[in-house]
N, C-alpha and C. Protein backbone atom coordinates (compact mmCIF):
# COMPACT_ATOMS: atom_id res chain seq x y z
N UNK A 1 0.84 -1.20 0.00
CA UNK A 1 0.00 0.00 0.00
C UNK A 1 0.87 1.24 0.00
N UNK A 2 0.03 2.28 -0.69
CA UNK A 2 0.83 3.33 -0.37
C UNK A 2 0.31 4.59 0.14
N UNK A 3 0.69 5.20 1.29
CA UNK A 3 -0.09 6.60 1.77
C UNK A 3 0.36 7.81 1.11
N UNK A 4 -0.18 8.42 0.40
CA UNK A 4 -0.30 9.98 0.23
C UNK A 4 -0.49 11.01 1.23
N UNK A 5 0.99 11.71 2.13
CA UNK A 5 0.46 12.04 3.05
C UNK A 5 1.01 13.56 3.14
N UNK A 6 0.51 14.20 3.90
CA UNK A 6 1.58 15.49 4.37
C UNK A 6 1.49 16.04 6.24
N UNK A 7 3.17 16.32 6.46
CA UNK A 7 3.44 16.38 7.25
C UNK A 7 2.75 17.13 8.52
N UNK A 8 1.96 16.23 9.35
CA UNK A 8 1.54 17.23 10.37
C UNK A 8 -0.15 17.84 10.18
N UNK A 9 -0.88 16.84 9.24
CA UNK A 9 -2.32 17.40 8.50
C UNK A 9 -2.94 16.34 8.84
N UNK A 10 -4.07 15.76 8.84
CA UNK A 10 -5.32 14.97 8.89
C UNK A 10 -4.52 13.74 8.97
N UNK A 11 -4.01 13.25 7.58
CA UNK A 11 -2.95 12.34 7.20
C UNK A 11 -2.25 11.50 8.26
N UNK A 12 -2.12 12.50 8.94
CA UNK A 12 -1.35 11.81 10.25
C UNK A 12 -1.99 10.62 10.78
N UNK A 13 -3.08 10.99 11.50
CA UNK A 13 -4.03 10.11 11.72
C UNK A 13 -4.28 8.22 11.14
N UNK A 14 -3.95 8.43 9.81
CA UNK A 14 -3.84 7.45 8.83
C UNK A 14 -2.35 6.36 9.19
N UNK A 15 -1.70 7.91 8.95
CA UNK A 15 -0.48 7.12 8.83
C UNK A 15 -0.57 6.07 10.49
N UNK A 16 -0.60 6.94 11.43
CA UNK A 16 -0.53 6.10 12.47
C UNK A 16 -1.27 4.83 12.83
N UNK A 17 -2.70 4.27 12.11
CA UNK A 17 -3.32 3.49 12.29
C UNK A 17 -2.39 2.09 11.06
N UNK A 18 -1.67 3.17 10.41
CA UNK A 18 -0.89 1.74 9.25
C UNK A 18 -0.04 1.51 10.42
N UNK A 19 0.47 2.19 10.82
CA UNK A 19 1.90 2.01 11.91
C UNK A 19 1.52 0.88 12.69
N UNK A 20 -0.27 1.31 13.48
CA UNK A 20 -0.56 0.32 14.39
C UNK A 20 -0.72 -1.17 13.82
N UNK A 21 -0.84 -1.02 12.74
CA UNK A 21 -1.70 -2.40 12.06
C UNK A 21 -0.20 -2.93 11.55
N UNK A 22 1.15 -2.59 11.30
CA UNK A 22 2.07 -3.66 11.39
C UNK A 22 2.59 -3.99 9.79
N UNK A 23 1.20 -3.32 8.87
CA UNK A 23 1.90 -4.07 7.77
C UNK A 23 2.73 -3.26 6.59
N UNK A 24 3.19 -3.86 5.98
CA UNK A 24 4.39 -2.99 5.05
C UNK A 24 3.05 -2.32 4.32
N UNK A 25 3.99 -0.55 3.90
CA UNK A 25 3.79 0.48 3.25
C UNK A 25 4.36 1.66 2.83
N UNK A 26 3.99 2.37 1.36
CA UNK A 26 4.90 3.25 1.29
C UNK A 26 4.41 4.53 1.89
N UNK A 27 5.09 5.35 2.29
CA UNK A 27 4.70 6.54 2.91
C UNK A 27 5.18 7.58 1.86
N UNK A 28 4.45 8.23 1.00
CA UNK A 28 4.78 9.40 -0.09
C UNK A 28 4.34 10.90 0.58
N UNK A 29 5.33 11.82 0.70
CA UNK A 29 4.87 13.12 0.70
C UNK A 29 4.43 13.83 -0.29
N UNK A 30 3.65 14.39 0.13
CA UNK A 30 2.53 15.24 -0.75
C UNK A 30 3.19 17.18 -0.17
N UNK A 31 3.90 17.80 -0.94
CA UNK A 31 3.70 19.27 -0.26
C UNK A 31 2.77 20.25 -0.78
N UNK A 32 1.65 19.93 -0.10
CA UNK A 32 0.42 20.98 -0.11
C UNK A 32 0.96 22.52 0.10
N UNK A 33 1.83 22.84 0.94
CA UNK A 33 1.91 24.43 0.99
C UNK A 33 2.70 24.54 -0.74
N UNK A 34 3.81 23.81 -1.60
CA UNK A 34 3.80 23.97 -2.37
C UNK A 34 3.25 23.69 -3.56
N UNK A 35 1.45 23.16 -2.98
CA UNK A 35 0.87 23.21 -4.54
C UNK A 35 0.88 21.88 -5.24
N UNK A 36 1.60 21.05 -4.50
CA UNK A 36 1.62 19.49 -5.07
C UNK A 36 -0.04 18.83 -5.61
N UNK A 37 -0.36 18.97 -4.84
CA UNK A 37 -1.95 18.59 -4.88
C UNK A 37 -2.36 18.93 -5.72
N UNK A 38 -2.18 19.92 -6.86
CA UNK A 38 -2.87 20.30 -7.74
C UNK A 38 -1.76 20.20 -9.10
N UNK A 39 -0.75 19.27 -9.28
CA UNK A 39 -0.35 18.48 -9.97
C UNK A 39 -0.63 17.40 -10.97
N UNK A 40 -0.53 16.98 -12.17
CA UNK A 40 -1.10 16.20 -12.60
C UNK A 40 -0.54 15.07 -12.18
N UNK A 41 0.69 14.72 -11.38
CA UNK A 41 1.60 13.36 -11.00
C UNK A 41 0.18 12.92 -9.78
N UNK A 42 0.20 13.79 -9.46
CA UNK A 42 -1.35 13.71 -7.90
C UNK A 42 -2.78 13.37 -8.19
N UNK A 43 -2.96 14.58 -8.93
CA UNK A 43 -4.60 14.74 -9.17
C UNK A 43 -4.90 13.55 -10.19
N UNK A 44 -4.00 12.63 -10.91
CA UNK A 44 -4.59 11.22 -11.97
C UNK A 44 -4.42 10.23 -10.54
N UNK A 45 -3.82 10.37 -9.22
CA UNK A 45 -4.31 9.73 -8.26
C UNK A 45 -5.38 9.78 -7.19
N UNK A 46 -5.31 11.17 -7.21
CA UNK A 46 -6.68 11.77 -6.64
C UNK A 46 -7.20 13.02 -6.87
N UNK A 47 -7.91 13.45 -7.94
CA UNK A 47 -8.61 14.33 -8.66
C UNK A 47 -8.96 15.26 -7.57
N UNK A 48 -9.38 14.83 -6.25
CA UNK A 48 -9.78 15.70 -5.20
C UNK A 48 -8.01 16.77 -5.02
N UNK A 49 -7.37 16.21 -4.55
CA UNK A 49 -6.18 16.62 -4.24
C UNK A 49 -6.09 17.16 -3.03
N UNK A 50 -6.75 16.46 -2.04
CA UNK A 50 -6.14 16.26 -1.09
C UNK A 50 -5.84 15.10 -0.33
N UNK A 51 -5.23 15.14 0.74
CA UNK A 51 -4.40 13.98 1.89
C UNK A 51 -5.42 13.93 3.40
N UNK A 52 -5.51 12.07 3.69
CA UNK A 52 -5.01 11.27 3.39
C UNK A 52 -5.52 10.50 1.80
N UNK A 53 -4.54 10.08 1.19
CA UNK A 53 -5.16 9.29 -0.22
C UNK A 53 -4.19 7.74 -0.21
N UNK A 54 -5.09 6.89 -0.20
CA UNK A 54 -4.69 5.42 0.33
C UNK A 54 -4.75 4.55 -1.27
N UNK A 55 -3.43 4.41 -1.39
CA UNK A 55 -3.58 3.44 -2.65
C UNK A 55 -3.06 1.92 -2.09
N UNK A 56 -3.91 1.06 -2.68
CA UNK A 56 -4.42 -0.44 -2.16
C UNK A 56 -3.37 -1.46 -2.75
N UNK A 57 -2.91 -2.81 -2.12
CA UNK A 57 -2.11 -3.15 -2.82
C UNK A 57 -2.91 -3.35 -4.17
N UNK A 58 -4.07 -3.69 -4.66
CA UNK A 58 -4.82 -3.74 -5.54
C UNK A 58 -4.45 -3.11 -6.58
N UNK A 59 -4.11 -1.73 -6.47
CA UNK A 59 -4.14 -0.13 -7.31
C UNK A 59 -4.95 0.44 -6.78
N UNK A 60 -6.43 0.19 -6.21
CA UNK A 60 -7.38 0.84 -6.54
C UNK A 60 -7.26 1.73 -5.41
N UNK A 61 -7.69 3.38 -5.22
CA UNK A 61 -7.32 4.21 -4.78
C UNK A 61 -8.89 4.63 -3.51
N UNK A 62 -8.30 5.02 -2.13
CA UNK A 62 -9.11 5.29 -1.36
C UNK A 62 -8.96 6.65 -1.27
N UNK A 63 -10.17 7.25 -0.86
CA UNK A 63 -9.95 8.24 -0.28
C UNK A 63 -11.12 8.90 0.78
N UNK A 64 -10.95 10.18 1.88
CA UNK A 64 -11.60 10.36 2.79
C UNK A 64 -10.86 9.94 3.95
N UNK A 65 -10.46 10.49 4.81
CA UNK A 65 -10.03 10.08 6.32
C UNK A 65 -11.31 8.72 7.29
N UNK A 66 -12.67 8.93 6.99
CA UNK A 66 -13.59 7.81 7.30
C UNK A 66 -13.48 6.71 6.68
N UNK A 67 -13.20 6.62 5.22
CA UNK A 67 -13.84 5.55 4.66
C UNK A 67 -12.24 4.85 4.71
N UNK A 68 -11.33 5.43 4.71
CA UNK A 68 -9.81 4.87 4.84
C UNK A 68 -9.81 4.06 6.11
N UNK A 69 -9.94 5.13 7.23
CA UNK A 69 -10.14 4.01 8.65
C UNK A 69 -10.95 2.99 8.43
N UNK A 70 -11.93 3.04 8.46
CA UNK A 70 -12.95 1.84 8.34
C UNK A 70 -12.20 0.69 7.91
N UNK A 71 -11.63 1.18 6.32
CA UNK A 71 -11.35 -0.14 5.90
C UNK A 71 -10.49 -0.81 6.34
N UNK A 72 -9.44 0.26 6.63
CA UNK A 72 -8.50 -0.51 7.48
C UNK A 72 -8.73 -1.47 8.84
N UNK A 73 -9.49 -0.86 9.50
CA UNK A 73 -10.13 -1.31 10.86
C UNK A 73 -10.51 -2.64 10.17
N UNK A 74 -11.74 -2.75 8.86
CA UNK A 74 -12.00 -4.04 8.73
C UNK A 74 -11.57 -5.33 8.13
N UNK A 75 -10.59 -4.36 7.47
CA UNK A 75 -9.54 -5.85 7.33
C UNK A 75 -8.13 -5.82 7.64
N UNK A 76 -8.40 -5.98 8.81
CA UNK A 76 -7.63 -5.80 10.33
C UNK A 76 -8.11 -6.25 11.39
N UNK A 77 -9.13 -7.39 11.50
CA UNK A 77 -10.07 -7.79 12.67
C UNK A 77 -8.97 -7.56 13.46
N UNK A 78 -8.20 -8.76 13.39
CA UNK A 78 -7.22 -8.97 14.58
C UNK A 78 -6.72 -7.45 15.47
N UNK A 79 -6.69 -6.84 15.46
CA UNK A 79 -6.27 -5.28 15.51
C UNK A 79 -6.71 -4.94 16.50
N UNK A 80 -8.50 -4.92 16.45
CA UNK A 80 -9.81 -4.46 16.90
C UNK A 80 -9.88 -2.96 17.58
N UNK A 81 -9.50 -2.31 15.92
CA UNK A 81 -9.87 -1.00 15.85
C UNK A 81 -11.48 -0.41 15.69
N UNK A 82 -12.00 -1.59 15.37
CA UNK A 82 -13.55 -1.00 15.49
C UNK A 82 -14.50 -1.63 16.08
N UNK A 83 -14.90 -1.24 17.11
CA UNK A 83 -15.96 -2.46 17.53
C UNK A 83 -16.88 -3.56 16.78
N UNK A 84 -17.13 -4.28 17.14
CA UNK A 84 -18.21 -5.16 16.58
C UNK A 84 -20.00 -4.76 16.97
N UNK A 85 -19.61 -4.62 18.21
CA UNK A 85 -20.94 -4.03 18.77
C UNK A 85 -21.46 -3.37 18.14
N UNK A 86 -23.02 -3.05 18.14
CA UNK A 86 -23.71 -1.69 17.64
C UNK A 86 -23.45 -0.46 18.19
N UNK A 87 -23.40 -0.53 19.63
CA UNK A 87 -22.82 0.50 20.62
C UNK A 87 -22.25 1.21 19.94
N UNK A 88 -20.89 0.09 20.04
CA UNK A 88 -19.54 0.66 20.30
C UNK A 88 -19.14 1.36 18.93
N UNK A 89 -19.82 0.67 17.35
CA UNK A 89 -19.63 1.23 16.36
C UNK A 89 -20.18 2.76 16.25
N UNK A 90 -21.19 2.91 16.98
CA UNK A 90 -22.05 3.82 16.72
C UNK A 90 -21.38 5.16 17.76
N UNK A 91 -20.74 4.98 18.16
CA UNK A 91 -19.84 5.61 19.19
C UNK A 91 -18.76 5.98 18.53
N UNK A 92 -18.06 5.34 18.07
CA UNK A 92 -16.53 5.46 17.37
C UNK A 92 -17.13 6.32 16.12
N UNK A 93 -17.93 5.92 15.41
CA UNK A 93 -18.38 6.92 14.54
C UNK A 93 -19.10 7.93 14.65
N UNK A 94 -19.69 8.17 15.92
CA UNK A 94 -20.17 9.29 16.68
C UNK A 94 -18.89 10.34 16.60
N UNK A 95 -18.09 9.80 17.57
CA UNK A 95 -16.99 10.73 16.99
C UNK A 95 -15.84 11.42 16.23
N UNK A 96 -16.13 10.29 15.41
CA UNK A 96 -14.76 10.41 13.75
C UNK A 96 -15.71 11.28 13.27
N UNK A 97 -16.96 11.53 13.17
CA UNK A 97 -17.59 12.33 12.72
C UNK A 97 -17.47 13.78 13.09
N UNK A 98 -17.86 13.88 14.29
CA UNK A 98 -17.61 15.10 14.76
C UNK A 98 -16.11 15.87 14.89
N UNK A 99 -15.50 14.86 14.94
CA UNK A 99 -13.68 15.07 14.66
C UNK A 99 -13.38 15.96 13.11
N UNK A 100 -14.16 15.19 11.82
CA UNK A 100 -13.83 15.37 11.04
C UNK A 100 -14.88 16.40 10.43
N UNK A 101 -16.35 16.32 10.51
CA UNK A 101 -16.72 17.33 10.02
C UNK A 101 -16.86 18.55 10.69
N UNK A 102 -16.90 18.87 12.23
CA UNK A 102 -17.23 19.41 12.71
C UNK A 102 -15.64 20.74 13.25
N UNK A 103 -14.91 19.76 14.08
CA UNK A 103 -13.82 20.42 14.73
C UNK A 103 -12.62 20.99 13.91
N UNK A 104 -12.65 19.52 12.66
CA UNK A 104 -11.80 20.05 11.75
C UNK A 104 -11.97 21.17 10.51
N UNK A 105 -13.28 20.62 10.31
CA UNK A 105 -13.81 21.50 8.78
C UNK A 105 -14.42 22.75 9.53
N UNK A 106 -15.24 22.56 10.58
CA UNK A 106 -15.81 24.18 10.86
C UNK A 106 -14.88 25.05 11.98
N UNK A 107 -14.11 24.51 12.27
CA UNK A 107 -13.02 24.88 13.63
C UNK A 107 -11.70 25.37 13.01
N UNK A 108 -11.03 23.99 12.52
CA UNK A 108 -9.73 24.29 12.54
C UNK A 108 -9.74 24.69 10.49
N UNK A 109 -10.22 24.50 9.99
CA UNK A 109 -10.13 25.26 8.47
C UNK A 109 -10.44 26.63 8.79
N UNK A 110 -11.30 27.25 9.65
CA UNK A 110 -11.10 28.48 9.73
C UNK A 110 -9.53 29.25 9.74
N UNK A 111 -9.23 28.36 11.02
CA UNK A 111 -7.90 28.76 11.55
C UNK A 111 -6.86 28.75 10.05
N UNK A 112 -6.63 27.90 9.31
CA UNK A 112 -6.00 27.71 8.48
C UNK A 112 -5.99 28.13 7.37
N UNK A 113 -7.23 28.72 6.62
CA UNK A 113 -7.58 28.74 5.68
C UNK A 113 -8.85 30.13 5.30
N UNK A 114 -8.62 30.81 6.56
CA UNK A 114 -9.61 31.84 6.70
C UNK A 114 -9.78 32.68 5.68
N UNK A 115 -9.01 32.56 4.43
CA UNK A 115 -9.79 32.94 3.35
C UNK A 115 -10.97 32.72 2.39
N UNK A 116 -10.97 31.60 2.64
CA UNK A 116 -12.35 30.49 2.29
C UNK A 116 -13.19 30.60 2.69
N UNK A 117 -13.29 31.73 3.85
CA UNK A 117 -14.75 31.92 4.22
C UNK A 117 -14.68 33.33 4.44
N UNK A 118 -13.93 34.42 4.12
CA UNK A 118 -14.18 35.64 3.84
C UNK A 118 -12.79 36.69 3.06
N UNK A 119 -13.36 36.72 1.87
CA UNK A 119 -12.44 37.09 0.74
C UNK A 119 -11.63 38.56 1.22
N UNK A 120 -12.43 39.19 2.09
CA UNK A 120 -11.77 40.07 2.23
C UNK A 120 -10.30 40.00 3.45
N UNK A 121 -9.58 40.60 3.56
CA UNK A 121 -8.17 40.05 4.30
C UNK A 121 -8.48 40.85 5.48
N UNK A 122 -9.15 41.93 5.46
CA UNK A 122 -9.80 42.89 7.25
C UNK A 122 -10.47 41.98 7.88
N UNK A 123 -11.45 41.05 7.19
CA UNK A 123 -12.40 39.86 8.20
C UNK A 123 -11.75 38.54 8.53
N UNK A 124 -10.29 38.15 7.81
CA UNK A 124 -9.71 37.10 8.63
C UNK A 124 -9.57 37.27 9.95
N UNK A 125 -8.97 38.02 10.65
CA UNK A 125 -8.91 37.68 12.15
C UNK A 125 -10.20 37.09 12.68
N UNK A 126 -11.34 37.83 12.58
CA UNK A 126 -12.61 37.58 12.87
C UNK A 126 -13.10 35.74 12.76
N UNK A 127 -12.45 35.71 11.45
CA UNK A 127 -12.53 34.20 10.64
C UNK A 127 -12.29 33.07 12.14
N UNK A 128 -10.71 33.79 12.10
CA UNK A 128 -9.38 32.81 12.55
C UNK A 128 -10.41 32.97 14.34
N UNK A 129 -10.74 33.62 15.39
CA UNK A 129 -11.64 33.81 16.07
C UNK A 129 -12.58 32.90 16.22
N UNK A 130 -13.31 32.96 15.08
CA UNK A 130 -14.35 32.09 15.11
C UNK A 130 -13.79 30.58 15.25
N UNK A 131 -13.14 30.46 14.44
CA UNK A 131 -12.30 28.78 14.59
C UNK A 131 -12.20 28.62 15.57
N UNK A 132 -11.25 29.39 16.27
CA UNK A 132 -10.83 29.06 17.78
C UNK A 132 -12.02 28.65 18.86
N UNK A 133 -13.26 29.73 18.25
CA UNK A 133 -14.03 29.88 19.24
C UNK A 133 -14.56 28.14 19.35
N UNK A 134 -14.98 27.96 17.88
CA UNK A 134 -15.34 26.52 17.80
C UNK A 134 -14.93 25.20 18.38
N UNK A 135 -13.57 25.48 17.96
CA UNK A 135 -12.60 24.23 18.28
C UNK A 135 -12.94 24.45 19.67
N UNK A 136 -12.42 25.28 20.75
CA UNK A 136 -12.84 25.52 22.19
C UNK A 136 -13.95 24.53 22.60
N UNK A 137 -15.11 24.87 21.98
CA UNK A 137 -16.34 24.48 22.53
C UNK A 137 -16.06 23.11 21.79
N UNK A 138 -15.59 22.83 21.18
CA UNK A 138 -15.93 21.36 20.85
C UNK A 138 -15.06 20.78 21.22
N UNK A 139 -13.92 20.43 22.08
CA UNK A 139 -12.68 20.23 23.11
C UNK A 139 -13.45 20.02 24.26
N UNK A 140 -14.77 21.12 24.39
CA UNK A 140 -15.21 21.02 25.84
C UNK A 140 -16.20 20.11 26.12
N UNK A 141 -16.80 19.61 25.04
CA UNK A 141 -17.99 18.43 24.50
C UNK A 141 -17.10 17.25 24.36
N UNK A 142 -16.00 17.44 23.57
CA UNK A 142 -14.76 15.95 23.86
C UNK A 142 -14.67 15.56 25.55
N UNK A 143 -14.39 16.55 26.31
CA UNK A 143 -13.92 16.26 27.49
C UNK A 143 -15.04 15.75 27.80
N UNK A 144 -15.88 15.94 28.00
CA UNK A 144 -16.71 15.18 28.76
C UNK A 144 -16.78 13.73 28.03
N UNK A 145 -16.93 13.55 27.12
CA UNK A 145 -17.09 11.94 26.28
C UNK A 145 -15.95 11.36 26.94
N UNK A 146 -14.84 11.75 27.66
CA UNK A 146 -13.88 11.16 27.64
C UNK A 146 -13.81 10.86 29.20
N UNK A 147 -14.55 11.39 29.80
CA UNK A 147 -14.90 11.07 31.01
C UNK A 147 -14.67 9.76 31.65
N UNK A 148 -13.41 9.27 32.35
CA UNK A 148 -13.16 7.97 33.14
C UNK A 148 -13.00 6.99 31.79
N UNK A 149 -12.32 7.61 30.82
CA UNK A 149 -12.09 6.31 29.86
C UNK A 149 -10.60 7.21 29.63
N UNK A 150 -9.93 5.57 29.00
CA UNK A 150 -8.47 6.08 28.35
C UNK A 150 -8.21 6.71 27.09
N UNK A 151 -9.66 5.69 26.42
CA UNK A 151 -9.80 6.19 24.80
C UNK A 151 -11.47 6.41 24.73
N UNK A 152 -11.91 6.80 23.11
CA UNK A 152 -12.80 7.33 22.84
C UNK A 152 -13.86 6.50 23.38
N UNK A 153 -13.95 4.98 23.02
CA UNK A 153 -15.00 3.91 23.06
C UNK A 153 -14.30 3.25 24.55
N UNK A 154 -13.47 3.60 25.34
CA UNK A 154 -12.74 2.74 26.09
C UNK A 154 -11.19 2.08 25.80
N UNK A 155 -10.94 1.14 24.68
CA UNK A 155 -10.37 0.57 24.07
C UNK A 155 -10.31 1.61 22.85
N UNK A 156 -8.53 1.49 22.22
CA UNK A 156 -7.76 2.31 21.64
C UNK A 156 -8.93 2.01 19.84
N UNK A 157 -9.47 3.12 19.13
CA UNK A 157 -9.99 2.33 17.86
C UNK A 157 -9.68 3.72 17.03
N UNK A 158 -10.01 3.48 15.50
CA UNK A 158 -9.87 4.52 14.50
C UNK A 158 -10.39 5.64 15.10
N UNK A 159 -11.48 6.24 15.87
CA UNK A 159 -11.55 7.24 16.18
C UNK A 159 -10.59 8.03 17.46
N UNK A 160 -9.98 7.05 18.11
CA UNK A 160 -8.59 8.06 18.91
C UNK A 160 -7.56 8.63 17.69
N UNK A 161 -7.35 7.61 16.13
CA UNK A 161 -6.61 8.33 15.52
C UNK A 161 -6.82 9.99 15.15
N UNK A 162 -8.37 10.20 14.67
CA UNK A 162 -9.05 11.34 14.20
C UNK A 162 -8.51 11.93 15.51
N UNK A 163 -9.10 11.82 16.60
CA UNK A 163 -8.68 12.58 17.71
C UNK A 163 -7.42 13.08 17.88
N UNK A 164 -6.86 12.24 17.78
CA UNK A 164 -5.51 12.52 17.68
C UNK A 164 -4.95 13.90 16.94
N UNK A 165 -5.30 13.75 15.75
CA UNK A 165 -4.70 14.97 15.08
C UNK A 165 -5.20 16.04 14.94
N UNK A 166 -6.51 16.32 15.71
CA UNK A 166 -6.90 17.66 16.26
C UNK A 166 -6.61 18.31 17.70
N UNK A 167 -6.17 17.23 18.12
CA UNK A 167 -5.08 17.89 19.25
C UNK A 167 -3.88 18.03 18.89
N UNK A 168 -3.35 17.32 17.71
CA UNK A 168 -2.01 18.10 17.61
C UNK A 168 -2.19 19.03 17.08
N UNK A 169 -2.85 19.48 16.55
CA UNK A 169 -3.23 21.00 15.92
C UNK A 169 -3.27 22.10 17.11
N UNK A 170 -3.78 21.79 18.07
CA UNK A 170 -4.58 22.27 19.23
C UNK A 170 -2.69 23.33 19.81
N UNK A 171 -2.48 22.32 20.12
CA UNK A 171 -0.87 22.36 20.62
C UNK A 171 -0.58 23.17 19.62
N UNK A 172 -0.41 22.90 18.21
CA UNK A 172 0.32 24.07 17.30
C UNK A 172 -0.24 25.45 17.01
N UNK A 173 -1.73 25.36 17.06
CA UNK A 173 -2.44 26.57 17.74
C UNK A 173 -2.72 27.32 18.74
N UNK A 174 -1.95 26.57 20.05
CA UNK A 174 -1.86 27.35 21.40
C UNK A 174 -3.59 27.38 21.71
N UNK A 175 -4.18 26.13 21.20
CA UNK A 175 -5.67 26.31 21.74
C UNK A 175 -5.64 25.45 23.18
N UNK A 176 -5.65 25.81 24.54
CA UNK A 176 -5.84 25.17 25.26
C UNK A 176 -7.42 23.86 25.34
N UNK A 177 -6.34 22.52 25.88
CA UNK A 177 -7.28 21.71 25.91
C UNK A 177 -7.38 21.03 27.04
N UNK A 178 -9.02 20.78 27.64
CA UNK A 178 -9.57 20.29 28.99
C UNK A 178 -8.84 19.36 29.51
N UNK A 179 -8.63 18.74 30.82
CA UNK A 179 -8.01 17.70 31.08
C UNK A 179 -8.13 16.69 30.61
N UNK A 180 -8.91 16.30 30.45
CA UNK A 180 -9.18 14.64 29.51
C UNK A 180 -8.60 14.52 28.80
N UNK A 181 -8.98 15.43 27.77
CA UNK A 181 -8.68 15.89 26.00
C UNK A 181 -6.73 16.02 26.45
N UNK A 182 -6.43 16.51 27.55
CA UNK A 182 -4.85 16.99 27.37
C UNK A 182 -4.38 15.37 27.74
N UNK A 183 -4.93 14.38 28.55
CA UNK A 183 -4.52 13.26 28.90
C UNK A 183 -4.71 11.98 27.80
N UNK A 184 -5.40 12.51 27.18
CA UNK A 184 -5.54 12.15 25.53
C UNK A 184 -4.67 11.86 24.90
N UNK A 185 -4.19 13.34 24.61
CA UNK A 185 -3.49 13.41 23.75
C UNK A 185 -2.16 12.73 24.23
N UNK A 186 -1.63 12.76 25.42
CA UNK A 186 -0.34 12.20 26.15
C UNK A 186 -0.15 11.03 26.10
N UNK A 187 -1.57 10.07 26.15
CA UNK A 187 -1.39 8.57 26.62
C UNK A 187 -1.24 8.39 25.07
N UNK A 188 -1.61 8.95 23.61
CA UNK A 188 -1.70 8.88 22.28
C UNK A 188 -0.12 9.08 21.86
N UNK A 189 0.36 10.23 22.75
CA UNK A 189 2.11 10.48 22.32
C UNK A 189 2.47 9.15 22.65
N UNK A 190 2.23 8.28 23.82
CA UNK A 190 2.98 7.14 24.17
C UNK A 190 2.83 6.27 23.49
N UNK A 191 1.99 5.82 22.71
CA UNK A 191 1.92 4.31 21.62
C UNK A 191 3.32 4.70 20.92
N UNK A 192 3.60 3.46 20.93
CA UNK A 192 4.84 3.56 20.11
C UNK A 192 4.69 3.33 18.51
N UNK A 193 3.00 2.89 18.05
CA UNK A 193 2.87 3.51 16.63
C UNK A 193 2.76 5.05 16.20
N UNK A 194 2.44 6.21 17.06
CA UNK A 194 2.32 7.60 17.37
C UNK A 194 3.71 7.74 17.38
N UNK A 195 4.58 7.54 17.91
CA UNK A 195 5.68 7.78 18.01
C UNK A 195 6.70 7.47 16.51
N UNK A 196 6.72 6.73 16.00
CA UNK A 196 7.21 6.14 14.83
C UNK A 196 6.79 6.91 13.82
N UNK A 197 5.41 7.31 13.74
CA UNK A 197 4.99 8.24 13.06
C UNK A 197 5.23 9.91 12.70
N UNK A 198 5.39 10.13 14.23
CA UNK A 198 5.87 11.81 14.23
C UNK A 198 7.45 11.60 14.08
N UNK A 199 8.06 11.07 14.06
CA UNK A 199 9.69 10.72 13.75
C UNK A 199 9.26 10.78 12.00
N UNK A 200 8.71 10.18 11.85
CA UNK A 200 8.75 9.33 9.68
C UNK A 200 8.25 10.83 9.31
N UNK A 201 7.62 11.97 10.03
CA UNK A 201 7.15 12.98 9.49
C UNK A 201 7.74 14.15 9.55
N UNK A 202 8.63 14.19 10.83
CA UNK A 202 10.05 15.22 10.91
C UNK A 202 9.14 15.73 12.25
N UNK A 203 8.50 15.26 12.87
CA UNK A 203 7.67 15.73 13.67
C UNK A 203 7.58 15.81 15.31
N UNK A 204 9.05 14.74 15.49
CA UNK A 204 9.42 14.04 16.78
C UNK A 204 10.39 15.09 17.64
């Protein structure tokens, strides 16, 4: 397999669940601040052009940070990154959801990207504000989910990865995060697939 990734972005997340799962892969950088993504060597692999983008030993090309975990999770029983339960599925995807559409796309794309939501360059701060404000409140809705557990569902699954890399954002944004959410993120630095990962990314 091979990951399409870039250093320190969503991607991460990915990469670390290959790390956890053990099996050989290539790890390709993608440099989005220089525009790679919108390459034709990229975009005949993923027309979207962005990361994570999961090519299969097959060829055939994944993409989406959800539908990548999943698959991985499911052919990966042994692993048991995703519950079996109804619960527990419905939980883990309770919050890859809110990880990904919510904290990341309405929170932290502000922060990043605050031109995308107001063309003029006087209303970015306002933008970048609002992100923060978001991410905040939705850190403060994490903490509580996380209440007397180590991980999201209890047991480590694809949605601590998502988690994962909105707290490292958090940290590179100086957004303070609740106790849980900060004990989170710490017991997440300690896997030694997390670790392997922010080293392979220049990140350690």
């Amino acid at each position: 397999m091979k990951l399409y990734y870039s250093p320190g972005a969503c991607s991460i997340g990915i990469h670390v669940l290959l790390n956890e799962i053990g099996k050989p892969f290539e790890a390709e950088k993608v440099d989005l601040a220089g525009g790679k993504q919108y390459q034709p060597e990229f975009t005949s692999v993923n027309p979207k052009s962005k990361v994570p983008t999961l090519v299969r030993d097959d060829g055939s090309v994944l993409t989406e940070f959800p539908a990548i975990a999943t698959w991985l999770a499911r052919t990966n029983p042994d692993k048991k990154l995703l519950a079996d339960d109804a619960e527990g599925m419905a939980r883990t995807f309770e919050m890859l959801d809110y990880v990904v559409a919510s904290v990341h796309m309405q929170g932290f794309s502000r922060l990043f990207r605050p031109a995308n939501y107001a063309p003029s360059e006087s209303d970015h701060d306002a933008v970048k504000a609002r992100g923060r404000e978001l991410a905040s409140k939705a850190f403060a809705i994490i903490d509580e989910k996380l209440k007397g557990k180590d991980y999201v569902t209890g047991t480590f699954s694809i949605a601590d990865c998502a988690l994962f890399y909105v707290e490292l954002w958090a940290t590179r944004m100086k957004i303070a995060m609740p106790a849980n959410v900060a004990a989170h993120f710490e017991r997440m630095k300690a896997r030694p697939a997390v670790q392997k990962t922010l080293a392979a990314e220049g990140l350690a």
